[in-house]
Protein backbone atom coordinates (compact mmCIF):
# COMPACT_ATOMS: atom_id res chain seq x y z
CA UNK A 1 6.40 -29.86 -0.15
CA UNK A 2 6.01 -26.54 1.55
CA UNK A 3 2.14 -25.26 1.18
CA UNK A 4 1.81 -21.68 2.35
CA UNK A 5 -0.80 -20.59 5.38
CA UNK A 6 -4.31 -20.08 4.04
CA UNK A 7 -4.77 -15.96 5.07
CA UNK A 8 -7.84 -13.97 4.78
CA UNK A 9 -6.71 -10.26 4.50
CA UNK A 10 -9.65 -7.45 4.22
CA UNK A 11 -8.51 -3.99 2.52
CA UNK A 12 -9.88 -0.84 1.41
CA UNK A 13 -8.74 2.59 -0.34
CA UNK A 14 -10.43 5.68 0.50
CA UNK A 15 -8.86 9.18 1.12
CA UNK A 16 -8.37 10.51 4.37
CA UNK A 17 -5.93 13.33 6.31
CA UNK A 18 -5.42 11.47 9.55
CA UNK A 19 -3.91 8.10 9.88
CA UNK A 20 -7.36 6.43 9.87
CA UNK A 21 -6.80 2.91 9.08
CA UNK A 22 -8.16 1.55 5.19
CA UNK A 23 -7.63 -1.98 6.34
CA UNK A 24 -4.43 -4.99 6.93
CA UNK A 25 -3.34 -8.23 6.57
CA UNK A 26 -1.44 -11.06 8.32
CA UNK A 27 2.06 -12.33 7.57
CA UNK A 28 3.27 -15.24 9.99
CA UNK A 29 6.40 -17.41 9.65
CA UNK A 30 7.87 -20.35 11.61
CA UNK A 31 10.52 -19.82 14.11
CA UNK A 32 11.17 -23.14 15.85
CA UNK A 33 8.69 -25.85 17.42
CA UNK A 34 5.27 -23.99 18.01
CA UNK A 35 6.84 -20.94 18.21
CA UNK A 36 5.49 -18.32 15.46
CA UNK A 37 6.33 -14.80 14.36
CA UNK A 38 2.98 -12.81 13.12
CA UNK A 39 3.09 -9.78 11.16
CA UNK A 40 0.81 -7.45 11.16
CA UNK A 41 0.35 -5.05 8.61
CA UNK A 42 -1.95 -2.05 8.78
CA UNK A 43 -2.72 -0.04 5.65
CA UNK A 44 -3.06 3.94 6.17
CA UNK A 45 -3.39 7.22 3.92
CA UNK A 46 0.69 8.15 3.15
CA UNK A 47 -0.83 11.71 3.94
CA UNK A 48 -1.71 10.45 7.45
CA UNK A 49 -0.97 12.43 10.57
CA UNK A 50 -0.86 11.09 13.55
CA UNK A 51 -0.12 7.29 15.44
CA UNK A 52 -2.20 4.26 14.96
CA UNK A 53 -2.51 2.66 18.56
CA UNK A 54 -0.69 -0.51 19.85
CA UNK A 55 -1.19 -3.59 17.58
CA UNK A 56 -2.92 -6.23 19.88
CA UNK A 57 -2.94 -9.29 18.27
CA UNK A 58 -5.57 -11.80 19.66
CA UNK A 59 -4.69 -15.50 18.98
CA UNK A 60 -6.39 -18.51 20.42
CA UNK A 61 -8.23 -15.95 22.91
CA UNK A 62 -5.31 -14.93 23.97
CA UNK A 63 -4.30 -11.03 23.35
CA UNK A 64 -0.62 -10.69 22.25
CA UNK A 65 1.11 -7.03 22.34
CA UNK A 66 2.76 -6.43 19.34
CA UNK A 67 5.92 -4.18 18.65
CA UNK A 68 5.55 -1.10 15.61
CA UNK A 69 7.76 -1.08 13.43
CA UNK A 70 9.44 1.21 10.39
CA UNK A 71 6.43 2.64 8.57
CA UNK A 72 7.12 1.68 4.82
CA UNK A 73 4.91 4.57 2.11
CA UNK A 74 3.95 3.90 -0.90
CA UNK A 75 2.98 7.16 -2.50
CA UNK A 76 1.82 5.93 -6.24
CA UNK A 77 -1.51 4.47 -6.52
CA UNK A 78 -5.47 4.41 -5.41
CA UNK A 79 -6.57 7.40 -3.57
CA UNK A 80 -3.08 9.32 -3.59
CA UNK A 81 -0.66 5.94 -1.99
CA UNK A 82 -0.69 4.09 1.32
CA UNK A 83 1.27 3.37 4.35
CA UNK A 84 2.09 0.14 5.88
CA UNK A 85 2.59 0.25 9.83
CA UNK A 86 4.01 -3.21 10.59
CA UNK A 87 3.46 -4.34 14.01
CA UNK A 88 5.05 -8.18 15.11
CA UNK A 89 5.16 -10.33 17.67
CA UNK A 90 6.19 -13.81 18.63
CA UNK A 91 3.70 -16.69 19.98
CA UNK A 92 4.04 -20.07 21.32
CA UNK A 93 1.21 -22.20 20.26
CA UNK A 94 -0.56 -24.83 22.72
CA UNK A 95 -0.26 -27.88 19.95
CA UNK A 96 -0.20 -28.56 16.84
CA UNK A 97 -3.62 -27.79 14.73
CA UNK A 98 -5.72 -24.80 13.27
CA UNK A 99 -5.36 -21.29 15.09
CA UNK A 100 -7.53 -18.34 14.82
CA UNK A 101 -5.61 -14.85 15.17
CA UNK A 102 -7.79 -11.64 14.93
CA UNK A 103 -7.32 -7.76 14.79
CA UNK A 104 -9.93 -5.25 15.45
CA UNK A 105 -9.17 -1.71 15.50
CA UNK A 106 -11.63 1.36 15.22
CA UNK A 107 -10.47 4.62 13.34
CA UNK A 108 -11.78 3.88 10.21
CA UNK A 109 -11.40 5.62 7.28
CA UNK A 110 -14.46 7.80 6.87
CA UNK A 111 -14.50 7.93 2.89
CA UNK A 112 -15.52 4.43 2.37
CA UNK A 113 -19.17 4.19 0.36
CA UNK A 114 -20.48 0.90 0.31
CA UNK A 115 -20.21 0.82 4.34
CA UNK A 116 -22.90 2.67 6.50
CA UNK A 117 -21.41 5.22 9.36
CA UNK A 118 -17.48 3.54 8.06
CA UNK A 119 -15.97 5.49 10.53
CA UNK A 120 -17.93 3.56 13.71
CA UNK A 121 -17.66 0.82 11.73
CA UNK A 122 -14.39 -1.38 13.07
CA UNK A 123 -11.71 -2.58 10.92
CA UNK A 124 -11.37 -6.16 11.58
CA UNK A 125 -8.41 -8.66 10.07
CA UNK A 126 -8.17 -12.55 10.57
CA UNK A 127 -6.37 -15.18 9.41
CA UNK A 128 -5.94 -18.79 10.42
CA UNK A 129 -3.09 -20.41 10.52
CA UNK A 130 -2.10 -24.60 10.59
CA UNK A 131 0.84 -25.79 12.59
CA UNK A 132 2.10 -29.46 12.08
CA UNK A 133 5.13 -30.71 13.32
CA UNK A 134 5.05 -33.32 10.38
CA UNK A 135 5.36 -30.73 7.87
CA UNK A 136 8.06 -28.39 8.47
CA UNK A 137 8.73 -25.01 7.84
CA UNK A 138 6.35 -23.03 6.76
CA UNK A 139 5.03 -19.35 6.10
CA UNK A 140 2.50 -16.85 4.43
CA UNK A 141 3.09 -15.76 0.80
CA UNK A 142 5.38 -12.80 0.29
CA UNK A 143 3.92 -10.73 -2.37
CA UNK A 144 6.68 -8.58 -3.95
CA UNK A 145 4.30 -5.44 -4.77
CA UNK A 146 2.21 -4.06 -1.75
């Protein structure tokens, strides 16, 4: 039976005219052995201007560089729509087990108001993710609606 990675993903919708980030999430999938794809997925105004800096991707200490993708909008909703900017990247695992991957970025949007000073405040995304030979394939959810 194929049980999908436990993922902690941290979003928020505020307005903003620059592409300030309003939070992410993780997406990983199995692409042979230890080797893993990860997905991440950084949530912007759709009104943004402007590029979001490299993805860096910090897994097991180490910090991965991760490619930008196609931008993907989604104008209807909270606070006027959003915009994904996928970044990816492949990594090879040391050994089976529990692995810690992290994003931090700054650039925060600054119309969040439960958060003191949001916009020094850093955005920060983690998930952690199980690898087992034993079990097979495996990968993160795949919600059909952002």
């Amino acid at each position: 039976m194929k049980r999908p990675f436990p993922l902690m993903a941290f979003a928020l919708a505020s307005p903003s005219g620059f592409a300030y980030l309003n939070g992410g999430e993780f997406r990983h999938e199995h692409v042979s052995a230890l080797t893993h794809r990860t997905e991440l997925l950084l949530h912007v105004p759709v009104s943004g201007t402007g590029d979001l800096p490299e993805g860096l991707i910090t897994t097991d200490g180490d910090e991965v560089p991760a490619q930008s993708g196609t931008p993907s909008d989604y104008p209807i909703g909270i606070c006027g729509g959003f915009r994904i900017r996928p970044y990816s990247a492949e990594y090879t695992f040391s050994g089976p087990g529990a692995h810690a991957m992290s994003y931090g970025g700054s650039n925060r949007a600054a119309g969040v108001i439960n958060i003191p000073n949001p916009v020094d405040t850093e955005v920060f995304v983690t998930a952690q993710v199980f690898t087992r030979s034993c079990v097979g394939i495996n990968r993160s959810p795949r919600f059909n609606n952002p």
